[in-house]
PDB file of N, CA and C in Angstrom:
ATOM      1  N   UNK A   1      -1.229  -2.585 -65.724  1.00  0.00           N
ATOM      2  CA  UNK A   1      -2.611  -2.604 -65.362  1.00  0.00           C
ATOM      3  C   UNK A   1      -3.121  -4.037 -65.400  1.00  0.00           C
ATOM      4  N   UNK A   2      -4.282  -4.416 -64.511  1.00  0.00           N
ATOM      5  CA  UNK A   2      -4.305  -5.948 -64.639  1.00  0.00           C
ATOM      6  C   UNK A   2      -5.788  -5.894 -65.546  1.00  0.00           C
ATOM      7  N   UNK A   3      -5.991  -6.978 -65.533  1.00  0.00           N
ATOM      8  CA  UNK A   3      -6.708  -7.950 -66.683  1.00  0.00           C
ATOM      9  C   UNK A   3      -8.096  -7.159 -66.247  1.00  0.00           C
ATOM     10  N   UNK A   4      -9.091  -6.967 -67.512  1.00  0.00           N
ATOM     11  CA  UNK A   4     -10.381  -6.525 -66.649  1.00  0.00           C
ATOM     12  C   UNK A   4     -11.360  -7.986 -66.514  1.00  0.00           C
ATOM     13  N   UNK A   5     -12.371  -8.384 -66.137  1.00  0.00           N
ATOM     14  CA  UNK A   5     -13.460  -9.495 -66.067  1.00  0.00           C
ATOM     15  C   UNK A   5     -14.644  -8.677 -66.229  1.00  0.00           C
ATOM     16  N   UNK A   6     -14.926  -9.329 -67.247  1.00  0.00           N
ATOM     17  CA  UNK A   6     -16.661  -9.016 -67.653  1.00  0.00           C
ATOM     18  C   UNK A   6     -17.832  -9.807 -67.143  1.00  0.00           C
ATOM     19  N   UNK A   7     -18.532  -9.866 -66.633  1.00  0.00           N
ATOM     20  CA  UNK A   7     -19.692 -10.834 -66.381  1.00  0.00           C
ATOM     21  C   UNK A   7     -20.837 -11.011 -67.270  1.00  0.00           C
ATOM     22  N   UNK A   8     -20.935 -11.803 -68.000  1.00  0.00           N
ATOM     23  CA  UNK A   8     -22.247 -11.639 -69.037  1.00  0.00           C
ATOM     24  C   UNK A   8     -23.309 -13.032 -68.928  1.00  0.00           C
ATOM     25  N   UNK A   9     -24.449 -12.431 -68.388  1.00  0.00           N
ATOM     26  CA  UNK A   9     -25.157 -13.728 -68.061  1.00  0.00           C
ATOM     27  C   UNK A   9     -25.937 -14.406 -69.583  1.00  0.00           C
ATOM     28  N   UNK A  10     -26.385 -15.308 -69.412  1.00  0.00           N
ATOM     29  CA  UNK A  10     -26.930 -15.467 -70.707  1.00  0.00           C
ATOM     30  C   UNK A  10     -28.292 -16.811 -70.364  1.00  0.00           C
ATOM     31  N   UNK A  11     -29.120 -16.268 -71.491  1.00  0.00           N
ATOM     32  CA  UNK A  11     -30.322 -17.367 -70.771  1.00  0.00           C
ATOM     33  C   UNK A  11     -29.825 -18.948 -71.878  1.00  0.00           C
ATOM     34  N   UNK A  12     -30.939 -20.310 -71.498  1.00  0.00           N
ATOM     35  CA  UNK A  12     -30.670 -21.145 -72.271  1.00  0.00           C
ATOM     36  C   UNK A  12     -30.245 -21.448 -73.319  1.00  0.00           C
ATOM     37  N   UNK A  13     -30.550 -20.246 -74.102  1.00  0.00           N
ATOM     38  CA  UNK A  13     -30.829 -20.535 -75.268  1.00  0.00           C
ATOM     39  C   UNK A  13     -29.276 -19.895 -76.384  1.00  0.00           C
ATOM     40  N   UNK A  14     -28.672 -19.383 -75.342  1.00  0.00           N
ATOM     41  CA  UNK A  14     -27.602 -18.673 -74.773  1.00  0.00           C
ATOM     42  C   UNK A  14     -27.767 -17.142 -75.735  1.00  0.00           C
ATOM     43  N   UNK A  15     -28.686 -16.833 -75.454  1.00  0.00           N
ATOM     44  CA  UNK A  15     -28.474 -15.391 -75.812  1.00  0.00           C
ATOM     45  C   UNK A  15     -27.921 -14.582 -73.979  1.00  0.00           C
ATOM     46  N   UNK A  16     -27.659 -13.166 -74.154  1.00  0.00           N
ATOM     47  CA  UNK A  16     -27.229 -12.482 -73.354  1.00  0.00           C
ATOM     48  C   UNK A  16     -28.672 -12.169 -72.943  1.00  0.00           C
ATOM     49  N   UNK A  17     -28.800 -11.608 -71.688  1.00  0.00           N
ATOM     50  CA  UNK A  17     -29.499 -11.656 -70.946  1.00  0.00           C
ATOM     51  C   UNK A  17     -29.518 -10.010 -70.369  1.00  0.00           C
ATOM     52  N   UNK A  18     -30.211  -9.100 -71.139  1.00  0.00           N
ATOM     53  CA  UNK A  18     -30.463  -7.752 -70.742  1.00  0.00           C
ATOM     54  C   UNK A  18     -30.353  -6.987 -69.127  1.00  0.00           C
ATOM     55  N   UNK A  19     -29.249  -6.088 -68.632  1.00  0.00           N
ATOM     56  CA  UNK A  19     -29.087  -5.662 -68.085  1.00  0.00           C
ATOM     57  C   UNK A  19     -30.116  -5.726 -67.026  1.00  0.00           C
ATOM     58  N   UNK A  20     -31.249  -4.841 -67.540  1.00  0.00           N
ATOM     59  CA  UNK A  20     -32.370  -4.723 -67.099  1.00  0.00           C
ATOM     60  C   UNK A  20     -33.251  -5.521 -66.814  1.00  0.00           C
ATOM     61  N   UNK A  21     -32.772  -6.822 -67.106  1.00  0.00           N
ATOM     62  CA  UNK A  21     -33.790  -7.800 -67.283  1.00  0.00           C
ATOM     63  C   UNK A  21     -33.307  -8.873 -65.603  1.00  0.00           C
ATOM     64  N   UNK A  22     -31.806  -8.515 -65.245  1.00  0.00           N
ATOM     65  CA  UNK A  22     -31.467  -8.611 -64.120  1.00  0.00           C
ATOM     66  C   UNK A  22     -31.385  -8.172 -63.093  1.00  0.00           C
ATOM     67  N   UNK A  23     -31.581  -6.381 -63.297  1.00  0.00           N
ATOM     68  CA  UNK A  23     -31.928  -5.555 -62.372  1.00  0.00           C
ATOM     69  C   UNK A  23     -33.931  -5.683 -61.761  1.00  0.00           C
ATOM     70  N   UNK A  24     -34.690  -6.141 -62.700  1.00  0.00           N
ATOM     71  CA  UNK A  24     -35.450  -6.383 -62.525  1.00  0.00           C
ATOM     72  C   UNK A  24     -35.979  -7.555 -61.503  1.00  0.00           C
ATOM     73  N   UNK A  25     -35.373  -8.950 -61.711  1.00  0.00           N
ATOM     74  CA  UNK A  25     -35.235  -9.761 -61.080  1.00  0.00           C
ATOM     75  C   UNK A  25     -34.732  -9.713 -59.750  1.00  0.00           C
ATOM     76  N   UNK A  26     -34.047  -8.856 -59.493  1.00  0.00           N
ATOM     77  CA  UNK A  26     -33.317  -8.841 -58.180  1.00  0.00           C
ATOM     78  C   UNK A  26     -34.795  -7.643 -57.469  1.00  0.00           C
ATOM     79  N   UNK A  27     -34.761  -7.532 -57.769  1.00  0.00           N
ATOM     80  CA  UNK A  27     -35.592  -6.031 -57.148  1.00  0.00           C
ATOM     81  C   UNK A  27     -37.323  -7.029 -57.122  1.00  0.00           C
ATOM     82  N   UNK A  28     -37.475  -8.103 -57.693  1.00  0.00           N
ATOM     83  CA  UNK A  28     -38.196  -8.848 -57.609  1.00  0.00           C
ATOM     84  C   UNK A  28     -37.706 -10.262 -56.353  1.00  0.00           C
ATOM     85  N   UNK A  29     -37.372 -10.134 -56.341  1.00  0.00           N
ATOM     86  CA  UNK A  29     -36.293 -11.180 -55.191  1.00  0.00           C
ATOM     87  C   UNK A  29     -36.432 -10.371 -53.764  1.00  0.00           C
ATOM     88  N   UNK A  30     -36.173  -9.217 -54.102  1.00  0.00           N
ATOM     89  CA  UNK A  30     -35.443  -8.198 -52.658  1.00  0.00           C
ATOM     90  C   UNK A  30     -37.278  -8.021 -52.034  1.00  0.00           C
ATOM     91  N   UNK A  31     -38.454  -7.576 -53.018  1.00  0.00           N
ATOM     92  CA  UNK A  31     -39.729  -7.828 -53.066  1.00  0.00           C
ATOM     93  C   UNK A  31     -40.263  -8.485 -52.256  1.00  0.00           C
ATOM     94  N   UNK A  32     -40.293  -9.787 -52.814  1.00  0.00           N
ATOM     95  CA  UNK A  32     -40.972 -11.561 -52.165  1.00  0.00           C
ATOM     96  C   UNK A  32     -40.172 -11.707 -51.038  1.00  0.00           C
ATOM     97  N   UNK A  33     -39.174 -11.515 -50.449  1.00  0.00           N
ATOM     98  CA  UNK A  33     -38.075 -11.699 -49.165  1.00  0.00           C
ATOM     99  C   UNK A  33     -38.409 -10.783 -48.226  1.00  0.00           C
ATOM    100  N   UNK A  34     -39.271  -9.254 -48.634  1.00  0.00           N
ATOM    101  CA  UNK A  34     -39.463  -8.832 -47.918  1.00  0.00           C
ATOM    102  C   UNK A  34     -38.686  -7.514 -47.392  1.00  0.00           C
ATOM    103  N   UNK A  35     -37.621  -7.613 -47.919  1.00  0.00           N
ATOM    104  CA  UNK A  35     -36.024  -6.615 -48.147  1.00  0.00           C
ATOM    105  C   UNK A  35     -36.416  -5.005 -48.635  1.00  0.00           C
ATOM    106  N   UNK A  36     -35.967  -4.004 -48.345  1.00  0.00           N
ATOM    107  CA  UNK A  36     -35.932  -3.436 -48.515  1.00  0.00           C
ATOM    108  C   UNK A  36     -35.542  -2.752 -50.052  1.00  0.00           C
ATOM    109  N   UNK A  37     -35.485  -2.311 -51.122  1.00  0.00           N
ATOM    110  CA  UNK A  37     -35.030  -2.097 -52.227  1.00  0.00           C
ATOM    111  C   UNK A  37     -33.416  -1.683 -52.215  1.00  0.00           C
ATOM    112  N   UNK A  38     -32.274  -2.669 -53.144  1.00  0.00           N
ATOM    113  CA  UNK A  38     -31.294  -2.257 -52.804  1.00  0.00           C
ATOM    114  C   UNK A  38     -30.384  -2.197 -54.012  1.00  0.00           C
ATOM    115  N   UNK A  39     -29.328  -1.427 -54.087  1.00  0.00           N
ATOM    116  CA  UNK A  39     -28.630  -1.896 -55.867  1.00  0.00           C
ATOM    117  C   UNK A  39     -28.047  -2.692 -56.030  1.00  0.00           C
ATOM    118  N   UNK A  40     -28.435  -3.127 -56.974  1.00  0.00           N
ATOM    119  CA  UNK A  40     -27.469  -4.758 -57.451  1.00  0.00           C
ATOM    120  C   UNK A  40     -26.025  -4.891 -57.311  1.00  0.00           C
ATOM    121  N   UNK A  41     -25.687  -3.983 -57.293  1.00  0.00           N
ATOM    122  CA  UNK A  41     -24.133  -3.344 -56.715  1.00  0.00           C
ATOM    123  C   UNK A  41     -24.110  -3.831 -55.162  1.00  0.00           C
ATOM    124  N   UNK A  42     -24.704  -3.960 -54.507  1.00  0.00           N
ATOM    125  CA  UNK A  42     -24.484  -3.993 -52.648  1.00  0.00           C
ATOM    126  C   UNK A  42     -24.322  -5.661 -52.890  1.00  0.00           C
ATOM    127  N   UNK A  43     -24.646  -6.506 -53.888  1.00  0.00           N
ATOM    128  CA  UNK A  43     -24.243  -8.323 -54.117  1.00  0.00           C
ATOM    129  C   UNK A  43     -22.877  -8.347 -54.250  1.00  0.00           C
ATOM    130  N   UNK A  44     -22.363  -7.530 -55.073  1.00  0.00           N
ATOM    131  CA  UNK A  44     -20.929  -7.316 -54.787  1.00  0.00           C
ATOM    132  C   UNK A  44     -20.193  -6.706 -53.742  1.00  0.00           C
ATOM    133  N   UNK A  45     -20.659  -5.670 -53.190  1.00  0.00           N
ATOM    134  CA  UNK A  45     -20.134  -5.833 -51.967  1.00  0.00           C
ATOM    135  C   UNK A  45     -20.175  -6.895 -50.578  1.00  0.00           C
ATOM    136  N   UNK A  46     -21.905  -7.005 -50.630  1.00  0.00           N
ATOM    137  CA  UNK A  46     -21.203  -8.076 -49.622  1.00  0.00           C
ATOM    138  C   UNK A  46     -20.711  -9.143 -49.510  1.00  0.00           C
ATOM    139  N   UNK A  47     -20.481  -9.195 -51.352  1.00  0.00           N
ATOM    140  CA  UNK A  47     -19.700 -10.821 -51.494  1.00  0.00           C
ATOM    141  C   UNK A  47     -18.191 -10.252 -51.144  1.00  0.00           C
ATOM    142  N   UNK A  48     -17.631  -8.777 -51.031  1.00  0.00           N
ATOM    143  CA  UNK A  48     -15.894  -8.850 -50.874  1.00  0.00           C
ATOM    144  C   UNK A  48     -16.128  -8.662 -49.295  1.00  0.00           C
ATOM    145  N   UNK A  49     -17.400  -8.293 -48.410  1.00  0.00           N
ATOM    146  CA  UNK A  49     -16.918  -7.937 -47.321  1.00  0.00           C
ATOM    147  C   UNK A  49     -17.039  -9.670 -46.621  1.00  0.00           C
ATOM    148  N   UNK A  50     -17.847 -10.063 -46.609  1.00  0.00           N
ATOM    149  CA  UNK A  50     -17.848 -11.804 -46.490  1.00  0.00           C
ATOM    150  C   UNK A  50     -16.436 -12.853 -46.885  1.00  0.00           C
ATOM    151  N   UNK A  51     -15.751 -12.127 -48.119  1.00  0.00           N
ATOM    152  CA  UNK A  51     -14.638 -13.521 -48.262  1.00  0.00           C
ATOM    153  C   UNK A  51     -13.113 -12.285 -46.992  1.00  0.00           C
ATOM    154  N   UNK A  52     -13.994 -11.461 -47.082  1.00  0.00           N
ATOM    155  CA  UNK A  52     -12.402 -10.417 -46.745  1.00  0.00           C
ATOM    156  C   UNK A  52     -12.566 -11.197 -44.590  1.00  0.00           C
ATOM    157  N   UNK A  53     -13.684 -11.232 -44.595  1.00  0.00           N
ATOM    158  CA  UNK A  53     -14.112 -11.679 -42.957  1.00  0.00           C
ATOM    159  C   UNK A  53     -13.197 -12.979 -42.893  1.00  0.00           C
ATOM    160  N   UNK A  54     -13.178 -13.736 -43.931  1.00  0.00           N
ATOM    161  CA  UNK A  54     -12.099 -15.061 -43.728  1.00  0.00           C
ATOM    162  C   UNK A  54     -11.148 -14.788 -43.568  1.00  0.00           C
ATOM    163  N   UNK A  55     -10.242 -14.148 -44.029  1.00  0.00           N
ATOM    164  CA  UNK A  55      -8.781 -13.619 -44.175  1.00  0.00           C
ATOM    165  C   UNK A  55      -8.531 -13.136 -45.294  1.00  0.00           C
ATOM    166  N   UNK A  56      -8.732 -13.798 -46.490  1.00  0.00           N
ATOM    167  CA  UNK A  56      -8.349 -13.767 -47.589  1.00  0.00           C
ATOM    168  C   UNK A  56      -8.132 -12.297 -48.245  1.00  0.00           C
ATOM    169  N   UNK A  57      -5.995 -12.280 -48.816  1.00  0.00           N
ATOM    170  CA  UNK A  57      -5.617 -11.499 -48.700  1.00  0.00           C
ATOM    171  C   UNK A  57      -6.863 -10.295 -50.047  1.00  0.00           C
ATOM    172  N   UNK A  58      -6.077  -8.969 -49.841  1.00  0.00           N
ATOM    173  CA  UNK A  58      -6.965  -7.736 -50.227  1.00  0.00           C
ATOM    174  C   UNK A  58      -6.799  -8.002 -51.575  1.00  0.00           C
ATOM    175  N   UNK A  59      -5.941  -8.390 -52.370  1.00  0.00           N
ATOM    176  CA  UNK A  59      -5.568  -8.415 -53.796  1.00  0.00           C
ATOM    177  C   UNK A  59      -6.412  -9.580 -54.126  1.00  0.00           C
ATOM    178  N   UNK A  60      -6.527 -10.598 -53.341  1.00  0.00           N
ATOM    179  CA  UNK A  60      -7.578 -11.490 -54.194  1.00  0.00           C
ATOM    180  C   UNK A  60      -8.811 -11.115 -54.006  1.00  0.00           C
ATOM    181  N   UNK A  61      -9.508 -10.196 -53.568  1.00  0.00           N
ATOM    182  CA  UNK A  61     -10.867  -9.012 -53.221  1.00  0.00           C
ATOM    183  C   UNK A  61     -10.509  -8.204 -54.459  1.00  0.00           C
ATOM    184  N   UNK A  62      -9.423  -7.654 -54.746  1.00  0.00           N
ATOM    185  CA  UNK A  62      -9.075  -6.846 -55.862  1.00  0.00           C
ATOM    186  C   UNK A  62      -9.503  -7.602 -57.292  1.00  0.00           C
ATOM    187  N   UNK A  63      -9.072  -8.865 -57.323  1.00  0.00           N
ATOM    188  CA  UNK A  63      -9.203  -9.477 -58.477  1.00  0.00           C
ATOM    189  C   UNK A  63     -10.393  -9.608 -58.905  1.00  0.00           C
ATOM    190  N   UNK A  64     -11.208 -10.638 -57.556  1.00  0.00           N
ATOM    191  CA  UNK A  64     -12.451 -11.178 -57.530  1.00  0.00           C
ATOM    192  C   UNK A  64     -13.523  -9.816 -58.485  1.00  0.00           C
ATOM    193  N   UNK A  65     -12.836  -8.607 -57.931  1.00  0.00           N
ATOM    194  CA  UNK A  65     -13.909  -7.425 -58.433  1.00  0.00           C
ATOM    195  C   UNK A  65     -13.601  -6.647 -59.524  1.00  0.00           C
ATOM    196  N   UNK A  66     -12.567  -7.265 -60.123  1.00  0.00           N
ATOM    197  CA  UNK A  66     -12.403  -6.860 -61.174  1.00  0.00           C
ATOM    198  C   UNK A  66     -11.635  -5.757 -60.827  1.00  0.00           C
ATOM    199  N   UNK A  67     -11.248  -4.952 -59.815  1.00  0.00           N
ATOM    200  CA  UNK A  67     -10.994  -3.900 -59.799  1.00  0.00           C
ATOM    201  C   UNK A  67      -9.343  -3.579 -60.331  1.00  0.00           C
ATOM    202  N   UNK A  68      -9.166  -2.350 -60.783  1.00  0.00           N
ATOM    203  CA  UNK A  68      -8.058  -2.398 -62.005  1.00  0.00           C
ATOM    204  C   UNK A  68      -6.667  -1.740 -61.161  1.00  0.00           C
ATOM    205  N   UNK A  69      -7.153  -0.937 -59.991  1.00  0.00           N
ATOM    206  CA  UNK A  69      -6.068  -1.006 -58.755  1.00  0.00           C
ATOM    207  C   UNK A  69      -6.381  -0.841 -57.411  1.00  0.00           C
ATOM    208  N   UNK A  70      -5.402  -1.513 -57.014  1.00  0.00           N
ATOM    209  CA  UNK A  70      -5.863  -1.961 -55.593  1.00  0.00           C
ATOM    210  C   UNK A  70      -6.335  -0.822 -54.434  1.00  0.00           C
ATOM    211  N   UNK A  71      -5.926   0.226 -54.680  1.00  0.00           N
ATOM    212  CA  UNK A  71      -6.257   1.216 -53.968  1.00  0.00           C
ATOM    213  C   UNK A  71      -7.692   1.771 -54.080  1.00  0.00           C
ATOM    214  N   UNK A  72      -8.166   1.254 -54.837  1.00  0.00           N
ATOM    215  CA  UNK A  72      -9.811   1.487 -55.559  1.00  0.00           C
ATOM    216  C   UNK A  72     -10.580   0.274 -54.084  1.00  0.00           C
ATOM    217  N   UNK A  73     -10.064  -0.725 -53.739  1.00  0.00           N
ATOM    218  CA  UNK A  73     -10.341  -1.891 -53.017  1.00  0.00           C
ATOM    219  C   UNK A  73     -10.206  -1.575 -51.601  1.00  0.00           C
ATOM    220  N   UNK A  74      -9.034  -1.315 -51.690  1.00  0.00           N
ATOM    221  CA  UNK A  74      -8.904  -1.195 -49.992  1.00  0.00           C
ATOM    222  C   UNK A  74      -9.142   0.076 -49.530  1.00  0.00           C
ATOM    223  N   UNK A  75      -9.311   1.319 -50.523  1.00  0.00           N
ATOM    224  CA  UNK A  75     -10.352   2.341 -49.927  1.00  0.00           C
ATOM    225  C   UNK A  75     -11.859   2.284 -49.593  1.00  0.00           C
ATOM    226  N   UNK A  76     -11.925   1.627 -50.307  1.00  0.00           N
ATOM    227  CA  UNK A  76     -13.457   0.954 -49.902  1.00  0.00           C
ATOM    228  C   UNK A  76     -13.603  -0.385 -48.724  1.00  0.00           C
ATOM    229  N   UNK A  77     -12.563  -1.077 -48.511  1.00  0.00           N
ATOM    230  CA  UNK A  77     -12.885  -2.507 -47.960  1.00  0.00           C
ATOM    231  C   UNK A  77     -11.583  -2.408 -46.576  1.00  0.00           C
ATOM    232  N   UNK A  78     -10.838  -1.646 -46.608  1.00  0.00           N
ATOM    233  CA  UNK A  78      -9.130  -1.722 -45.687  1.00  0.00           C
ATOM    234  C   UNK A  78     -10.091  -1.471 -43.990  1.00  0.00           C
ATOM    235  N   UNK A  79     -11.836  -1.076 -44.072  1.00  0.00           N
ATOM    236  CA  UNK A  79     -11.646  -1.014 -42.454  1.00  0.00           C
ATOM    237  C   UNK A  79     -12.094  -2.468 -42.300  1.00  0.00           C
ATOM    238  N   UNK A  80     -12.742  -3.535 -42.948  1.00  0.00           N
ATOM    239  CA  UNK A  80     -12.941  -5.003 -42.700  1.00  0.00           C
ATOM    240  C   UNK A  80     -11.618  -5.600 -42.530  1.00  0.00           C
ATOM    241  N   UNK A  81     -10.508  -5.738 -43.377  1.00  0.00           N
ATOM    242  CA  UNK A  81      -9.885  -6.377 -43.229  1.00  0.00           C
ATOM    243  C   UNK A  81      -8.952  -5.815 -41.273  1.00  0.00           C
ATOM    244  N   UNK A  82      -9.204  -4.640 -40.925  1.00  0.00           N
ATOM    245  CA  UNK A  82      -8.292  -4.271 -39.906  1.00  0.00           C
ATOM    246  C   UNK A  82      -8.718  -4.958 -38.929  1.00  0.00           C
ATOM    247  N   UNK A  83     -10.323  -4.781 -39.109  1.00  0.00           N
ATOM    248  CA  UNK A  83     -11.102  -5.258 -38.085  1.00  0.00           C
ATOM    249  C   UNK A  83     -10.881  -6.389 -37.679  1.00  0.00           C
ATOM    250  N   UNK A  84     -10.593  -7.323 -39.287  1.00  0.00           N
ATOM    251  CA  UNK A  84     -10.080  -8.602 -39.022  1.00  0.00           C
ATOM    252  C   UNK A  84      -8.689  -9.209 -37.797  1.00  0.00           C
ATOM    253  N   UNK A  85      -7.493  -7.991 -37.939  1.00  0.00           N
ATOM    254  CA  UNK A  85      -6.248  -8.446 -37.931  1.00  0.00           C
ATOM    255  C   UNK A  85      -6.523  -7.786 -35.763  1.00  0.00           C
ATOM    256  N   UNK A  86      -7.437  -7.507 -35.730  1.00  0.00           N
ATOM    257  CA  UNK A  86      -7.607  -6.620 -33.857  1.00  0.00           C
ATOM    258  C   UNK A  86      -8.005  -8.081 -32.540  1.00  0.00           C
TER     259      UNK A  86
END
């Protein structure tokens, strides 16, 4: 099984920085831009469907997301990359 990655933001002062306190912010962002309300979850996706549009193979999309097997990745992401290879 591969390695997991945690993301933990933290403010100056370096405490951790409440879940909620980032879900908030974004939904304050998505707000002022004008955007529609969306889950903080869709930043991660369109950060794998954006590097997958370069080429860059599916396992480093796998990594980038932490995801623990690859079939979790390319069931979700395998019609970008096809699209890519047409």
């Amino acid at each position: 099984m591969g390695l997991r990655v945690y993301t933990i933001y933290f403010t100056d002062s370096g405490n951790p920085i409440p879940k909620s306190s980032l879900f908030n912010a974004f939904s304050r962002i998505l707000k002022r831009a004008g955007l529609p309300p969306l889950p903080i979850h869709s930043l991660s996706h369109t950060h794998a469907v954006l590097i997958l549009e370069t080429g860059v193979q599916m396992k480093y999309v796998q990594e980038r997301l932490g995801h623990g097997r690859m079939r979790i990745t390319a069931g979700v992401y395998a019609h970008i990359s096809k699209k890519n290879r047409i």
